[in-house]
N, C-alpha and C. Protein backbone atom coordinates (compact mmCIF):
# COMPACT_ATOMS: atom_id res chain seq x y z
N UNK A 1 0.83 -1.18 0.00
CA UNK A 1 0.00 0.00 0.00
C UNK A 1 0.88 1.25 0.00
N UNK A 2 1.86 1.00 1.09
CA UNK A 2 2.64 2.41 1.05
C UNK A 2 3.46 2.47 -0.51
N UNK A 3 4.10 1.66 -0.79
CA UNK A 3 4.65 1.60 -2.18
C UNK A 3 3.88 2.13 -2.85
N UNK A 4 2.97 1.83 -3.47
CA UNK A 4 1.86 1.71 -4.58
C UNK A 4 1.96 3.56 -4.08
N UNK A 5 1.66 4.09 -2.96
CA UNK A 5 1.25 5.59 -3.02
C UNK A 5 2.92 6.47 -3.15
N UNK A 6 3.81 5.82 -2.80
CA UNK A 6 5.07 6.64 -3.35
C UNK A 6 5.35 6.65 -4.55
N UNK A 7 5.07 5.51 -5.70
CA UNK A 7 4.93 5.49 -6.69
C UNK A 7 3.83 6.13 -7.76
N UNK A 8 2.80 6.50 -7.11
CA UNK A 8 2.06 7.35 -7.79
C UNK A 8 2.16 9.09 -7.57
N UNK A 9 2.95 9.37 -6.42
CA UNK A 9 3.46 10.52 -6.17
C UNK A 9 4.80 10.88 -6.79
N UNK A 10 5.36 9.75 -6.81
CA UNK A 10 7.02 9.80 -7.86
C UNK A 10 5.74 10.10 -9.27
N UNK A 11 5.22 9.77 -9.45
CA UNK A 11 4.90 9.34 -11.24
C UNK A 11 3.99 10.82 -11.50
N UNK A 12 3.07 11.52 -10.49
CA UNK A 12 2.21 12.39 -10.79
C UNK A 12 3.50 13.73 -10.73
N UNK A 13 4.53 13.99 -9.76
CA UNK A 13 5.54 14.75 -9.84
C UNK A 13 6.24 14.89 -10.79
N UNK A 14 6.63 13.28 -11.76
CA UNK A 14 7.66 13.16 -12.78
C UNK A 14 6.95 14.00 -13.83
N UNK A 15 5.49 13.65 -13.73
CA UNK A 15 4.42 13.94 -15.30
C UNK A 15 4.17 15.65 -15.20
N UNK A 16 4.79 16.03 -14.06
CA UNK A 16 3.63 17.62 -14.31
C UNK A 16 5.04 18.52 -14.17
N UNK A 17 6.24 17.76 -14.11
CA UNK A 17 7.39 18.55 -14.68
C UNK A 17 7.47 18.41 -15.75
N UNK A 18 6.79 17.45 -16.91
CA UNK A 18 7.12 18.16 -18.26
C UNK A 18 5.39 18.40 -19.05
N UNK A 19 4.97 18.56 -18.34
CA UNK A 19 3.58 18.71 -18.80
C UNK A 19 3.95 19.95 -19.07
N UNK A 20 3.01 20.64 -20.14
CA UNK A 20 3.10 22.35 -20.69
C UNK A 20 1.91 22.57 -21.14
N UNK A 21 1.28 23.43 -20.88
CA UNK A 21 -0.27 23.94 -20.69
C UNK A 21 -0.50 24.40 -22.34
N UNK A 22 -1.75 23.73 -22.33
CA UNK A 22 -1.99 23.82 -23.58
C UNK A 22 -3.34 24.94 -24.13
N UNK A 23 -2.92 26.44 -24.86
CA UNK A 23 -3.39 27.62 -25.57
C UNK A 23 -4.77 27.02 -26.25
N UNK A 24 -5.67 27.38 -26.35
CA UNK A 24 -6.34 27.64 -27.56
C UNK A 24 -5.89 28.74 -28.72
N UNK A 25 -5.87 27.80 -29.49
CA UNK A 25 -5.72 28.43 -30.61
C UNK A 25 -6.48 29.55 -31.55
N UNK A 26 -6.51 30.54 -31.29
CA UNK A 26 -7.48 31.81 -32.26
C UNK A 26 -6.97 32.57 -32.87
N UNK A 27 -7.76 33.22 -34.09
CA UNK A 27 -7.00 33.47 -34.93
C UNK A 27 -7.00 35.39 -34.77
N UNK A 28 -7.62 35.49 -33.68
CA UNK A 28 -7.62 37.50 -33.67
C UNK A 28 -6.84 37.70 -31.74
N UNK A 29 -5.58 38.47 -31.44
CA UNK A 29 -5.42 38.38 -30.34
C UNK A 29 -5.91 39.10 -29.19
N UNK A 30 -5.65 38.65 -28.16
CA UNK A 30 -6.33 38.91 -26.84
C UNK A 30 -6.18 40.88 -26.79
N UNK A 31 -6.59 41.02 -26.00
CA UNK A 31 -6.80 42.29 -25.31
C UNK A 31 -5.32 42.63 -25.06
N UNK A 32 -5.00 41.85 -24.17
CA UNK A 32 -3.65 41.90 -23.45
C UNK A 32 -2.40 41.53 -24.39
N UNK A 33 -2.51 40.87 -24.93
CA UNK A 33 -1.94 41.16 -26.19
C UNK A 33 -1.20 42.54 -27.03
N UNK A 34 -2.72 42.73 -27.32
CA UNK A 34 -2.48 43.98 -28.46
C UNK A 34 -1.94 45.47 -26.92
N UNK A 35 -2.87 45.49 -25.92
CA UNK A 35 -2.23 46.07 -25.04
C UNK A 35 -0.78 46.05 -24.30
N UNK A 36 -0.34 45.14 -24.81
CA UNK A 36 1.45 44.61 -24.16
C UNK A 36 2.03 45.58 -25.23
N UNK A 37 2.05 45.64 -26.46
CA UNK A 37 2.63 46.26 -27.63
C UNK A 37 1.90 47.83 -27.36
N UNK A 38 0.98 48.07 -26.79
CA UNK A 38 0.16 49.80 -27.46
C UNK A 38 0.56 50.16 -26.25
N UNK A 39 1.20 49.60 -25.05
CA UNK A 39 1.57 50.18 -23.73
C UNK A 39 3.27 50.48 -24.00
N UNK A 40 3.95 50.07 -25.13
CA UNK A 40 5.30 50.68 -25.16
C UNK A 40 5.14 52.12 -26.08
N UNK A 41 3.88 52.50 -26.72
CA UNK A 41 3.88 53.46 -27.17
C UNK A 41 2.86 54.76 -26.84
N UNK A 42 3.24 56.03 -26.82
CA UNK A 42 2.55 56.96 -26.71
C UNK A 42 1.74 57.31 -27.61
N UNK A 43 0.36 58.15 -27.30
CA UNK A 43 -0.55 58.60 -28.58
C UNK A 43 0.29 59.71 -29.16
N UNK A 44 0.27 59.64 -30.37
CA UNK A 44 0.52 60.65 -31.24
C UNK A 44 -0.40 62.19 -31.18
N UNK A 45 -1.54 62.17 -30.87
CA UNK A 45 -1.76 63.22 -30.83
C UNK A 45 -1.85 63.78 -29.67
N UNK A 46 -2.62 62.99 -28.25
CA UNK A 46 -2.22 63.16 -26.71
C UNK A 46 -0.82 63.55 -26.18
N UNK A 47 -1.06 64.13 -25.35
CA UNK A 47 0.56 65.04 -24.88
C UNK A 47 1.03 63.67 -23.71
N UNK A 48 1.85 63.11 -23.94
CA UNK A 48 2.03 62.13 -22.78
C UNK A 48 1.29 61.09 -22.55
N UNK A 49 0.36 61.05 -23.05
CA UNK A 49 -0.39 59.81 -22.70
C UNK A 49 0.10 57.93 -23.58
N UNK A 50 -0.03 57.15 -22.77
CA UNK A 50 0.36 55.53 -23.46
C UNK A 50 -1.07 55.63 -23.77
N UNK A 51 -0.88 55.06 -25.18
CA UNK A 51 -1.58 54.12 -26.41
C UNK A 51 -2.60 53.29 -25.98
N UNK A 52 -2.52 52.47 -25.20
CA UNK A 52 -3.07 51.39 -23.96
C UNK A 52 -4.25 52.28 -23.30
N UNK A 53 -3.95 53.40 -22.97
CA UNK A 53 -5.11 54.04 -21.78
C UNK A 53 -5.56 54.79 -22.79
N UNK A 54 -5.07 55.58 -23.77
CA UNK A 54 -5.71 57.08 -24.29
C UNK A 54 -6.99 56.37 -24.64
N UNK A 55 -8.13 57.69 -24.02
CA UNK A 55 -9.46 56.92 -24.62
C UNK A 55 -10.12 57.99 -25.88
N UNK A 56 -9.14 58.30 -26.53
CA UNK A 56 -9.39 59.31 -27.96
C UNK A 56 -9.84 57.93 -29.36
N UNK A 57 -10.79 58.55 -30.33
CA UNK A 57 -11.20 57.23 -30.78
C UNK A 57 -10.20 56.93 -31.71
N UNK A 58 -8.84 57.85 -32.16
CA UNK A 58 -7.70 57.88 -32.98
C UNK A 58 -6.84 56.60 -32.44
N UNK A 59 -6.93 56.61 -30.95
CA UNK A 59 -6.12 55.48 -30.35
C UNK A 59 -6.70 54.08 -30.48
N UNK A 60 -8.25 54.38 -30.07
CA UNK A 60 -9.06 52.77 -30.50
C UNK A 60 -8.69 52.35 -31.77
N UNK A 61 -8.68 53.21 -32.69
CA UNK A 61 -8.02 52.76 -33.95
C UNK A 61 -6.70 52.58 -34.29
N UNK A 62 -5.32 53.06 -33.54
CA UNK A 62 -4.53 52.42 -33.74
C UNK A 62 -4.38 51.17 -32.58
N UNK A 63 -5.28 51.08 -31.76
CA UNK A 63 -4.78 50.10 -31.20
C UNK A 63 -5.42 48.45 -31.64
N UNK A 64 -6.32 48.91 -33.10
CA UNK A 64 -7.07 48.31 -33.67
C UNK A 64 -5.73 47.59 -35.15
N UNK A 65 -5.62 48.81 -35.40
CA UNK A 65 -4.37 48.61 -36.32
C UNK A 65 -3.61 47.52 -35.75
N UNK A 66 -2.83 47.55 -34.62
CA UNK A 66 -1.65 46.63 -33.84
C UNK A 66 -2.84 45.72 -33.52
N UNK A 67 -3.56 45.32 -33.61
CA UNK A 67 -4.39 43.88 -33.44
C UNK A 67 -4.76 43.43 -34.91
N UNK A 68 -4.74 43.96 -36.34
CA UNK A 68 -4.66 43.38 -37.47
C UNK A 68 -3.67 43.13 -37.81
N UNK A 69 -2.48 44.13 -37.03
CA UNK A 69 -1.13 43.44 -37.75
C UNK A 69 -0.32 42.43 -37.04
N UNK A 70 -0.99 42.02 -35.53
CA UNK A 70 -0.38 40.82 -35.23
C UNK A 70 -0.96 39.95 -35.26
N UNK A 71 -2.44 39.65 -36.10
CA UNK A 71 -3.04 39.04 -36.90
C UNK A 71 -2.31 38.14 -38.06
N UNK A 72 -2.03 39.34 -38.29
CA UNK A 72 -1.33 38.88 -39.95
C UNK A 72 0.11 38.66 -39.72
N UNK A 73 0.51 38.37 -37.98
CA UNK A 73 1.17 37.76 -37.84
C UNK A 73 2.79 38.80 -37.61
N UNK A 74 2.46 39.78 -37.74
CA UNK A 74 3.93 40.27 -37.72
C UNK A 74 4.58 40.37 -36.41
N UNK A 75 5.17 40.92 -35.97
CA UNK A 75 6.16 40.40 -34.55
C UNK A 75 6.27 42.46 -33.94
N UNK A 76 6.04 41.75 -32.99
CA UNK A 76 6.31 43.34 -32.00
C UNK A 76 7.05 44.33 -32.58
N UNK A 77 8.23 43.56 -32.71
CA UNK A 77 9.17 44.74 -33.20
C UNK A 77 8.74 45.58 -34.01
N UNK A 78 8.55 44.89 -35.22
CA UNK A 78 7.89 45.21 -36.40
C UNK A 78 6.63 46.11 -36.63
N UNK A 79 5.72 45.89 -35.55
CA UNK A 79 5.13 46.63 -34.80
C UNK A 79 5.07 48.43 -34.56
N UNK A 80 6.32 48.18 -33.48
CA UNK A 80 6.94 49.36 -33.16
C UNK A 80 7.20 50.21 -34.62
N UNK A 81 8.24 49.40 -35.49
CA UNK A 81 8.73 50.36 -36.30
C UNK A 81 7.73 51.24 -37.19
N UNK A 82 7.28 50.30 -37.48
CA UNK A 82 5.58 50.92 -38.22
C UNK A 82 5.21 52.57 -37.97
N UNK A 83 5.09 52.55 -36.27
CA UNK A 83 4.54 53.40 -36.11
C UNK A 83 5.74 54.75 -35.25
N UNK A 84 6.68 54.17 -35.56
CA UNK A 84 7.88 55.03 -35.57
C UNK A 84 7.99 55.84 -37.01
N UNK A 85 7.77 54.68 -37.93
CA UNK A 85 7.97 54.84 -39.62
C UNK A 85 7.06 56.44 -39.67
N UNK A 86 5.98 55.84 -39.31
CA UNK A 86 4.71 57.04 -39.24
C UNK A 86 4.62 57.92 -38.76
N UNK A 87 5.41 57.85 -37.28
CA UNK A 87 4.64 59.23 -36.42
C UNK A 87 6.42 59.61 -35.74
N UNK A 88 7.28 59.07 -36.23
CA UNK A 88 8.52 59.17 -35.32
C UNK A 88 9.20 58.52 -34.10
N UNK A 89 10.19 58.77 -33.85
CA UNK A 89 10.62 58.10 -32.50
C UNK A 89 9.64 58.84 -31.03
N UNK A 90 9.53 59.73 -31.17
CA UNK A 90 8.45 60.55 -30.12
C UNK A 90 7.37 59.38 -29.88
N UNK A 91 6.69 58.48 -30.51
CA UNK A 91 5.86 57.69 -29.91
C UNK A 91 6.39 56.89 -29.26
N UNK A 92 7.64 56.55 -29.06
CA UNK A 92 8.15 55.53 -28.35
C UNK A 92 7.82 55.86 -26.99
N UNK A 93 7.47 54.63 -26.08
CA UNK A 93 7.27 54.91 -24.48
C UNK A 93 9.12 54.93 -23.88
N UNK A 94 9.89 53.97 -25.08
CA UNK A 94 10.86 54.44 -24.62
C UNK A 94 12.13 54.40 -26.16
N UNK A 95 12.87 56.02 -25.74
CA UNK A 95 13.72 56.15 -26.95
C UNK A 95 14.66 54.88 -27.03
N UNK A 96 14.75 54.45 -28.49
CA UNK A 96 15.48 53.74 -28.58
C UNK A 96 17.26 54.08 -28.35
N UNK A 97 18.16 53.04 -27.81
CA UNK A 97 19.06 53.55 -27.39
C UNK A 97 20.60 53.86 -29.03
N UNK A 98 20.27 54.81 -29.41
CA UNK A 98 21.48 54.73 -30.55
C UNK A 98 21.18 56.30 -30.77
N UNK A 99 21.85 57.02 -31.57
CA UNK A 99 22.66 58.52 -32.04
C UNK A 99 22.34 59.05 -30.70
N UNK A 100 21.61 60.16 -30.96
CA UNK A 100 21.35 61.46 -29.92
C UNK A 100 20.44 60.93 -28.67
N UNK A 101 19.75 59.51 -29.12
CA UNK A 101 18.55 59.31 -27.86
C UNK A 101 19.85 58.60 -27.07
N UNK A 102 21.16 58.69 -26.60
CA UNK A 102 21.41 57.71 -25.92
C UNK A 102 22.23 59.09 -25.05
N UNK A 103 22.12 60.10 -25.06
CA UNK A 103 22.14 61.39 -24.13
C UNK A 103 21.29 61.26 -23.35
N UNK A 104 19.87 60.54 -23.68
CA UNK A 104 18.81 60.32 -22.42
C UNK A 104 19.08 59.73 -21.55
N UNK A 105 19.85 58.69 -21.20
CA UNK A 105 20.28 58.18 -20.53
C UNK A 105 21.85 58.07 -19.86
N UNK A 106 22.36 58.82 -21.04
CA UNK A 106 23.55 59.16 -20.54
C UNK A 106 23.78 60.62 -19.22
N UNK A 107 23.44 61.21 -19.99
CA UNK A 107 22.98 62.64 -18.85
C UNK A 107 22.34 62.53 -17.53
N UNK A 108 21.81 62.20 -17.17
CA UNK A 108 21.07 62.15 -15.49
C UNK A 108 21.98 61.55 -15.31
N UNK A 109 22.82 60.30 -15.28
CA UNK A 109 24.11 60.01 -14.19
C UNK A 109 24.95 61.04 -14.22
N UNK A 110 25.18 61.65 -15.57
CA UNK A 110 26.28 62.59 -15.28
C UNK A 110 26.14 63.71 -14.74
N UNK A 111 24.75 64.23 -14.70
CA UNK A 111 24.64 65.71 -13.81
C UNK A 111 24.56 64.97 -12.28
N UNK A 112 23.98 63.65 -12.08
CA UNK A 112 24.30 63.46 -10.69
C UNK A 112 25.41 63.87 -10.12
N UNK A 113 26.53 62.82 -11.20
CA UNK A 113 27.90 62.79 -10.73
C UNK A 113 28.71 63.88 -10.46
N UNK A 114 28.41 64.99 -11.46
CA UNK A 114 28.73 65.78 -11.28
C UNK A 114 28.27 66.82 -10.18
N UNK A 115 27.43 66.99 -9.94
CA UNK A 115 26.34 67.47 -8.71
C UNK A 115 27.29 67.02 -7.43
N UNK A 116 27.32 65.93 -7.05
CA UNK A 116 27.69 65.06 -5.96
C UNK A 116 28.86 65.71 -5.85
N UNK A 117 29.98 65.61 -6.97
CA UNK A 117 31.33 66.59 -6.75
C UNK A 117 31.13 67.72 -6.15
N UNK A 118 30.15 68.11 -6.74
CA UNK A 118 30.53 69.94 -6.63
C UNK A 118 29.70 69.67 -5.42
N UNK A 119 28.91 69.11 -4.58
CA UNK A 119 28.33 69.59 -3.34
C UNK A 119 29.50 69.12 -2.31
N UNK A 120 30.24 67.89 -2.54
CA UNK A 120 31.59 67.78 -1.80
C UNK A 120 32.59 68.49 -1.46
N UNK A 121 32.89 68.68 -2.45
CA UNK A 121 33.90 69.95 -2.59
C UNK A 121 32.87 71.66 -2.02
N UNK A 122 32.12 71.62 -1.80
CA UNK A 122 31.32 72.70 -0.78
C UNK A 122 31.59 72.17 0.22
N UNK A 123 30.82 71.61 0.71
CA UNK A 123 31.25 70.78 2.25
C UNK A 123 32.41 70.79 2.58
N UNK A 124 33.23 70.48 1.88
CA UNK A 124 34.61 70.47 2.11
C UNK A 124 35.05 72.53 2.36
N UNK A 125 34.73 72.99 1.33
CA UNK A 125 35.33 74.68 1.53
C UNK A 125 34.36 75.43 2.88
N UNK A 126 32.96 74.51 3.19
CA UNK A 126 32.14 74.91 4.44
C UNK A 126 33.05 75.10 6.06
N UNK A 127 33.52 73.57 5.70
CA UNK A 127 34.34 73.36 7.14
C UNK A 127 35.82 73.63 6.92
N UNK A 128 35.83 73.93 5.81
CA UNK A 128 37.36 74.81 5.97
C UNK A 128 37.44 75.78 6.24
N UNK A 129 36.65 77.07 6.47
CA UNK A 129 37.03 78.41 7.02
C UNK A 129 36.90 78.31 8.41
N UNK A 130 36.80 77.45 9.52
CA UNK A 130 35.70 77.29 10.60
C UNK A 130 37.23 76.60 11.10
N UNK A 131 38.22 75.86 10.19
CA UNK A 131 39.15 75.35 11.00
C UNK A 131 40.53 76.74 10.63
N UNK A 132 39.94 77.18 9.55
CA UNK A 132 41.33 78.47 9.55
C UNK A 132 40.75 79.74 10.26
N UNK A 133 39.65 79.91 10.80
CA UNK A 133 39.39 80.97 11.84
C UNK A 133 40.19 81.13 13.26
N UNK A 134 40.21 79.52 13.60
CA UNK A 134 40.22 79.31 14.80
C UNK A 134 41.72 78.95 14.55
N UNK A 135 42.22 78.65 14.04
CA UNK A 135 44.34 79.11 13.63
C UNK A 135 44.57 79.74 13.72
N UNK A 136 43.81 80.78 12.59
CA UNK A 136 43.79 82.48 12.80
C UNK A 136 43.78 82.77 13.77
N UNK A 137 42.79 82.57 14.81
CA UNK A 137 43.04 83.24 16.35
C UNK A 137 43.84 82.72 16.93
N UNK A 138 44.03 82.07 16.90
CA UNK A 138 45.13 81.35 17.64
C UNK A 138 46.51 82.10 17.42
N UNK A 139 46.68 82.41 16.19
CA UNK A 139 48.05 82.87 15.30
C UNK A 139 47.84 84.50 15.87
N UNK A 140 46.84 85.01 15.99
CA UNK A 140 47.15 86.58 16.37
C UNK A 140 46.74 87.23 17.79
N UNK A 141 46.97 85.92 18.21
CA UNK A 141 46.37 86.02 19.92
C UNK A 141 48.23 86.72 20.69
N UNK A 142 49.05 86.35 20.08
CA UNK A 142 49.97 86.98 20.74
C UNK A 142 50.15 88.30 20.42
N UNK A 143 49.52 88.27 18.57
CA UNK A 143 50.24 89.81 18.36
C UNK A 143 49.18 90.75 18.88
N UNK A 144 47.75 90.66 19.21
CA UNK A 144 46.63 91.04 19.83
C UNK A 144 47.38 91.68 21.72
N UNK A 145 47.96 90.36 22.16
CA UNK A 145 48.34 90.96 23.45
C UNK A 145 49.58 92.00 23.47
N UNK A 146 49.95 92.12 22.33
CA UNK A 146 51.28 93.30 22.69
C UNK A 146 50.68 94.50 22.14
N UNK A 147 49.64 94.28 21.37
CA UNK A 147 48.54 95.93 21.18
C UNK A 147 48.70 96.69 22.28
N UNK A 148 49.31 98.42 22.16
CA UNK A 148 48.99 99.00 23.58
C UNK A 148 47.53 99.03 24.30
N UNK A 149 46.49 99.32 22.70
CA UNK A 149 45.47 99.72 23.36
C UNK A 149 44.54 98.40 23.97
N UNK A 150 45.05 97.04 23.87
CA UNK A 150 44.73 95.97 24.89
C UNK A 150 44.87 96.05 26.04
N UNK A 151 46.46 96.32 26.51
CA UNK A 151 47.19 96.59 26.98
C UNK A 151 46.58 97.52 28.29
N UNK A 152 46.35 98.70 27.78
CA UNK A 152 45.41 99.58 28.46
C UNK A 152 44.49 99.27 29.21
N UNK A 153 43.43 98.83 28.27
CA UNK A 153 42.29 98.20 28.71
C UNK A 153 42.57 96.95 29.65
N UNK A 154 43.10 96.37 29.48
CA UNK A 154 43.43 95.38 30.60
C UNK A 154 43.35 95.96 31.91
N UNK A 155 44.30 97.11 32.23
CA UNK A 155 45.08 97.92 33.38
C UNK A 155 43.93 98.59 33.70
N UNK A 156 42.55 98.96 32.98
CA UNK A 156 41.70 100.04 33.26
C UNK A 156 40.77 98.54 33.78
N UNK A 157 40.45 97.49 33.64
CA UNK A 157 39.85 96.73 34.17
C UNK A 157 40.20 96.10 35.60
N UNK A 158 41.23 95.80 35.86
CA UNK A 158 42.25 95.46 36.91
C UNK A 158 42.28 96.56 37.93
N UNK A 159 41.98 98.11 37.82
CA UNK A 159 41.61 98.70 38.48
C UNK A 159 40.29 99.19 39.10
N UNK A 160 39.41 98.72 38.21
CA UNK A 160 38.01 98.80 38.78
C UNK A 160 37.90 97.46 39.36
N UNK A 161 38.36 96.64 39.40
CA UNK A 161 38.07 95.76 40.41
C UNK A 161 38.50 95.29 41.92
């Protein structure tokens, strides 16, 4: 009995590691689908808005477009370029990385980096006058006591008391 149930637990474990779930097959794609592809791109005529949400009826229709053309089978990429071809790199949700679009990403590390320097080097010139003040006094504390008119004042204090 115990056998017989380790062996059907070895055998139901062995079978559903290579089992692979099986699609229906249709020939127009899902929602989520055509939305995976219209969410990397912006509306063309909306200021900022993704493709996916704009509810302008220009967008129902291109997002109608990208569901006939991965119909007819063409591949994301292909996709994209289309409507790069058409409306420019500006629809991209994101610039592609080659000539001038790769300043987009190059730039924000470098004004960080650079930022970060230059606030260091402040910090650094902050607490440097704060340690040459106090040298400074230090350095003219003798020539301060041979001043006559210290000097004076000292002797005019020493007598009122």
């Amino acid at each position: 009995m115990r056998k017989s149930l380790y062996i059907f637990i070895f055998t139901f474990l062995l079978g559903s590691l290579f089992a692979s779930p099986v699609f229906a097959q249709s020939g127009t794609p899902t929602d989520d689908e055509v939305n995976a592809i219209a969410h990397k791109l912006y509306c063309p005529v909306c200021e900022s808005t993704p493709l996916d949400v704009c509810p302008t009826q220009a967008c129902k229709e291109w997002r109608e477009l990208i569901r006939t053309m991965l119909t007819e089978g063409k591949t994301e990429d292909e996709i994209l370029q289309h409507f790069v071809d058409q409306y420019g790199a500006r629809v991209l949700a994101e610039p592609p990385k080659e000539g001038f679009f790769w300043l987009i990403y190059l730039l924000p590390p470098a004004v960080i980096l650079v930022g970060a320097v230059f606030l260091f080097r402040s910090l650094k010139e902050w607490t440097k006058p704060k340690a040459a003040a106090s040298a400074l006094s230090g350095a003219q504390a003798p020539s301060v006591a041979k001043d006559d008119y210290v000097a004076r004042l000292e002797e005019e204090l020493k007598k009122q008391k």
